[in-house]
PDB file of N, CA and C in Angstrom:
ATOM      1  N   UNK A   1     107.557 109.686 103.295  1.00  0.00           N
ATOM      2  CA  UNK A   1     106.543 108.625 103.373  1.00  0.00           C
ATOM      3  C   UNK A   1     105.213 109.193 103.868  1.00  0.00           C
ATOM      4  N   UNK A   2     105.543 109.705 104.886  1.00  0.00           N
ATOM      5  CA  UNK A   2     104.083 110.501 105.500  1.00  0.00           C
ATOM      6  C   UNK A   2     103.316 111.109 104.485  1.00  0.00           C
ATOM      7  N   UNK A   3     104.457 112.376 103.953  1.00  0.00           N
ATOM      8  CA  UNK A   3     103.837 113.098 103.160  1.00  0.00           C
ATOM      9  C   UNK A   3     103.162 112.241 101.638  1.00  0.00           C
ATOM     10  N   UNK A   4     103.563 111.552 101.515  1.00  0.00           N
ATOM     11  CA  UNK A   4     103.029 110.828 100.430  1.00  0.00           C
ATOM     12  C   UNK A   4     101.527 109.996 100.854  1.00  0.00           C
ATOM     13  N   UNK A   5     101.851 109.852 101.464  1.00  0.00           N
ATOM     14  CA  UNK A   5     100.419 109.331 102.199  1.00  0.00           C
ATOM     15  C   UNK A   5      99.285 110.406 102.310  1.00  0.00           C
ATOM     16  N   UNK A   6     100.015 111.366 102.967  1.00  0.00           N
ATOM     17  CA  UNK A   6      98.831 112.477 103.214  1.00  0.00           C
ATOM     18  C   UNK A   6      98.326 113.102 101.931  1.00  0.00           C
ATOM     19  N   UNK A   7      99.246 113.188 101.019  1.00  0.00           N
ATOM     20  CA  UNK A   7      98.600 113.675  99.606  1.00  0.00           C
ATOM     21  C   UNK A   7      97.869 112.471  99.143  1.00  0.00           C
ATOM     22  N   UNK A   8      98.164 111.222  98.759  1.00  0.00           N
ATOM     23  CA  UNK A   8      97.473 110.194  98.388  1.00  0.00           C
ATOM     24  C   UNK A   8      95.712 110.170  99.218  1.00  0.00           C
ATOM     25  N   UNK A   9      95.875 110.597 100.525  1.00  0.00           N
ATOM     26  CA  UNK A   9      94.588 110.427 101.142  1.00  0.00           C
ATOM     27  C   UNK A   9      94.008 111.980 100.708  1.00  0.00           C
ATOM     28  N   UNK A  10      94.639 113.058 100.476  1.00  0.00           N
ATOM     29  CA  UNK A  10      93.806 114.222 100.170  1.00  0.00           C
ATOM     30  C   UNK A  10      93.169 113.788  98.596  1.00  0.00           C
ATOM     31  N   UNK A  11      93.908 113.148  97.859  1.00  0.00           N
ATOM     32  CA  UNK A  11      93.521 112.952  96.284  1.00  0.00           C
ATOM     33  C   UNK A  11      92.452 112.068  96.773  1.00  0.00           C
ATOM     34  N   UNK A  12      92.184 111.286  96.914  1.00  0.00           N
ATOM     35  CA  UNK A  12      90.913 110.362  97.363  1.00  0.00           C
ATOM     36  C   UNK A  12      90.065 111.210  97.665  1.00  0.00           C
ATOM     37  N   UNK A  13      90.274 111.694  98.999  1.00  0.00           N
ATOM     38  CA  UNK A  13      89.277 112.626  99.575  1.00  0.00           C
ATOM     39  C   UNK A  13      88.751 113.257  98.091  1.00  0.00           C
ATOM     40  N   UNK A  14      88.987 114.133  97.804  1.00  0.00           N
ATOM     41  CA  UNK A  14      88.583 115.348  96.362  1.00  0.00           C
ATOM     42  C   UNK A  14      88.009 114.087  95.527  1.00  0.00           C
ATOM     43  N   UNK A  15      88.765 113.008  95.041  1.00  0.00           N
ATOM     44  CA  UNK A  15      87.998 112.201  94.377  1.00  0.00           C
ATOM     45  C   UNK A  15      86.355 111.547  94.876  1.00  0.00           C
ATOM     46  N   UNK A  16      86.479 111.306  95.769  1.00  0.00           N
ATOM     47  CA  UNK A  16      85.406 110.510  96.431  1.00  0.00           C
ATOM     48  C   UNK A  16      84.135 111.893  96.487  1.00  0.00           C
ATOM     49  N   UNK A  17      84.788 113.079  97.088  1.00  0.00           N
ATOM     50  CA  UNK A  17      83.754 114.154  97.065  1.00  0.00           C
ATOM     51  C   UNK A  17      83.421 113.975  95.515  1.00  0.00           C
ATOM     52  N   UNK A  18      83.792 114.059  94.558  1.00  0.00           N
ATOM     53  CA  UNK A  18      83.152 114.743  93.290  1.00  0.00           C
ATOM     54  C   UNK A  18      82.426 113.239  92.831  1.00  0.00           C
ATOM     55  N   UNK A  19      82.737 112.198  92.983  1.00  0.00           N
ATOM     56  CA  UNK A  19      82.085 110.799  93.199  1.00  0.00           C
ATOM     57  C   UNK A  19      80.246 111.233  94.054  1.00  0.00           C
ATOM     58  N   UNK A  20      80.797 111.409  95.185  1.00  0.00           N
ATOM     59  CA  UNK A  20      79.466 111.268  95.478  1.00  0.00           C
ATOM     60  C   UNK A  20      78.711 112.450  95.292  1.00  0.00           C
ATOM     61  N   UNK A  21      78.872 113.639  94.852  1.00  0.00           N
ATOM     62  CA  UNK A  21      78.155 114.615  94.817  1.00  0.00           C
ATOM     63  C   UNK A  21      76.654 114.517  93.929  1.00  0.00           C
ATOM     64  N   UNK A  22      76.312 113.884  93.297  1.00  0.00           N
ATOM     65  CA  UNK A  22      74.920 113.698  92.962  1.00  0.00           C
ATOM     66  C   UNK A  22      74.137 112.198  93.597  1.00  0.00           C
ATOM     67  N   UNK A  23      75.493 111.474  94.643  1.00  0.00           N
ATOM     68  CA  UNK A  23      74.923 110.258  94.753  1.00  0.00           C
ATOM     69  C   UNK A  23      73.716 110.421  96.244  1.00  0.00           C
ATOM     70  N   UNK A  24      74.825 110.937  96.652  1.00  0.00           N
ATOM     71  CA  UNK A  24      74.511 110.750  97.964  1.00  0.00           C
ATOM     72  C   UNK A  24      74.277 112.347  98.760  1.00  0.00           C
ATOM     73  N   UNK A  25      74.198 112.371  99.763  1.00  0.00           N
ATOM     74  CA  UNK A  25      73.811 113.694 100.660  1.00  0.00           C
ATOM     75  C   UNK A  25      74.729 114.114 101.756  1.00  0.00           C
ATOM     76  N   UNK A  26      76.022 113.117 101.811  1.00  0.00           N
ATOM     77  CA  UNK A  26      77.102 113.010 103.225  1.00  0.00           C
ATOM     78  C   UNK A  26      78.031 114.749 102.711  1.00  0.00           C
ATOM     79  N   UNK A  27      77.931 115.341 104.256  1.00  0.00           N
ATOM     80  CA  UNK A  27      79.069 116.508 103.899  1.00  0.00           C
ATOM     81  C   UNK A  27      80.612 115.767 103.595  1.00  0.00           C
ATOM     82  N   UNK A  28      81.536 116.703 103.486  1.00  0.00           N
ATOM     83  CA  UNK A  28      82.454 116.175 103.421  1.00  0.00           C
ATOM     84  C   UNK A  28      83.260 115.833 104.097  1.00  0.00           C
ATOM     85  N   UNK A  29      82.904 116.029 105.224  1.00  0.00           N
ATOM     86  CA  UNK A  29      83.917 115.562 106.314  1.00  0.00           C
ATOM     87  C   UNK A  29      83.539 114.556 106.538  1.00  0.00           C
ATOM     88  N   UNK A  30      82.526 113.734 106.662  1.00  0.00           N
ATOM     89  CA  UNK A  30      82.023 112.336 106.077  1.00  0.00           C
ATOM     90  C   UNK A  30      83.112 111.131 105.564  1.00  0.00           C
ATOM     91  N   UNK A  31      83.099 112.284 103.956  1.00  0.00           N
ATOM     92  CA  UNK A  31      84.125 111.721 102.756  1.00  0.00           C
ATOM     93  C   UNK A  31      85.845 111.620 103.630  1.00  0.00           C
ATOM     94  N   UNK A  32      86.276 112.478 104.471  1.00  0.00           N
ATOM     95  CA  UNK A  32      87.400 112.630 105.254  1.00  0.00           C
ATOM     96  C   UNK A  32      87.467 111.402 105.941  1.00  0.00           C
ATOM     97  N   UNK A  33      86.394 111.303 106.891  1.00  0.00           N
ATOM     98  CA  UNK A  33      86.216 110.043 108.163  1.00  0.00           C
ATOM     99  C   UNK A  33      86.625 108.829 106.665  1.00  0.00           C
ATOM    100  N   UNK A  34      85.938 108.659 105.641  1.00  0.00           N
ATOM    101  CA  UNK A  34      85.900 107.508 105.269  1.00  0.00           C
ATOM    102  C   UNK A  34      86.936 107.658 104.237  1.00  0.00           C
ATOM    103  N   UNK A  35      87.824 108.013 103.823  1.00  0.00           N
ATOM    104  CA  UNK A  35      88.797 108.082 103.144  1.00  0.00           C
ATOM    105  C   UNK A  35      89.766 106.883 102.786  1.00  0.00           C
ATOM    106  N   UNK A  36      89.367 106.321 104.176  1.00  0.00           N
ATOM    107  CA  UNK A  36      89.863 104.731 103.739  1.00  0.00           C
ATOM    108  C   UNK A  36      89.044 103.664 103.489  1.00  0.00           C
ATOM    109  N   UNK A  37      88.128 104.063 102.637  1.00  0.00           N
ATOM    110  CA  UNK A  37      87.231 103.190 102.709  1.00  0.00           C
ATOM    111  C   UNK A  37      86.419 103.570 101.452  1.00  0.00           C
ATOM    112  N   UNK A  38      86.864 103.554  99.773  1.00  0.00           N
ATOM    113  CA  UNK A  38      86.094 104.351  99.173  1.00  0.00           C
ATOM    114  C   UNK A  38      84.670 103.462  98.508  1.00  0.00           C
ATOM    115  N   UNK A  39      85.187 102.038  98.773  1.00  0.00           N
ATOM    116  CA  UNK A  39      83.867 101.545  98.336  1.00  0.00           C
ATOM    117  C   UNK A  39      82.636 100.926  99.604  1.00  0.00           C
ATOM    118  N   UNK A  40      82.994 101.598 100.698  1.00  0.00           N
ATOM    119  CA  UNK A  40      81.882 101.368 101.684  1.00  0.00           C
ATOM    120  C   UNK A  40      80.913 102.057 101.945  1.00  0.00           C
ATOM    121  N   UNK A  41      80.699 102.907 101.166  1.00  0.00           N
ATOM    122  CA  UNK A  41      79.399 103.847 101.243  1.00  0.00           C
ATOM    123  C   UNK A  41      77.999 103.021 101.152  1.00  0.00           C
ATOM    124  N   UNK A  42      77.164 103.417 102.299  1.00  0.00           N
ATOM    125  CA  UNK A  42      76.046 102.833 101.987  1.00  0.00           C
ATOM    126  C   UNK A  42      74.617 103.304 100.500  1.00  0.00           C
TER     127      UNK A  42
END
């Protein structure tokens, strides 16, 4: 269960980075903190 989780939140993570890479200017540890949260970007 864990582990499924933790891969599910790394796939986001990588997703959300290549998402915002022309949007926005946040490093990625940013994208980490907000991982649960992919449509709250300001």
């Amino acid at each position: 269960m864990l582990l499924l989780f933790l891969s599910l939140s790394l796939a986001l993570t990588i997703f959300q980075s290549q998402l915002l890479l022309g949007g926005t200017r946040r490093p990625v540890i940013n994208n980490v903190l907000y991982v649960g949260y992919p449509c709250h970007f300001p």
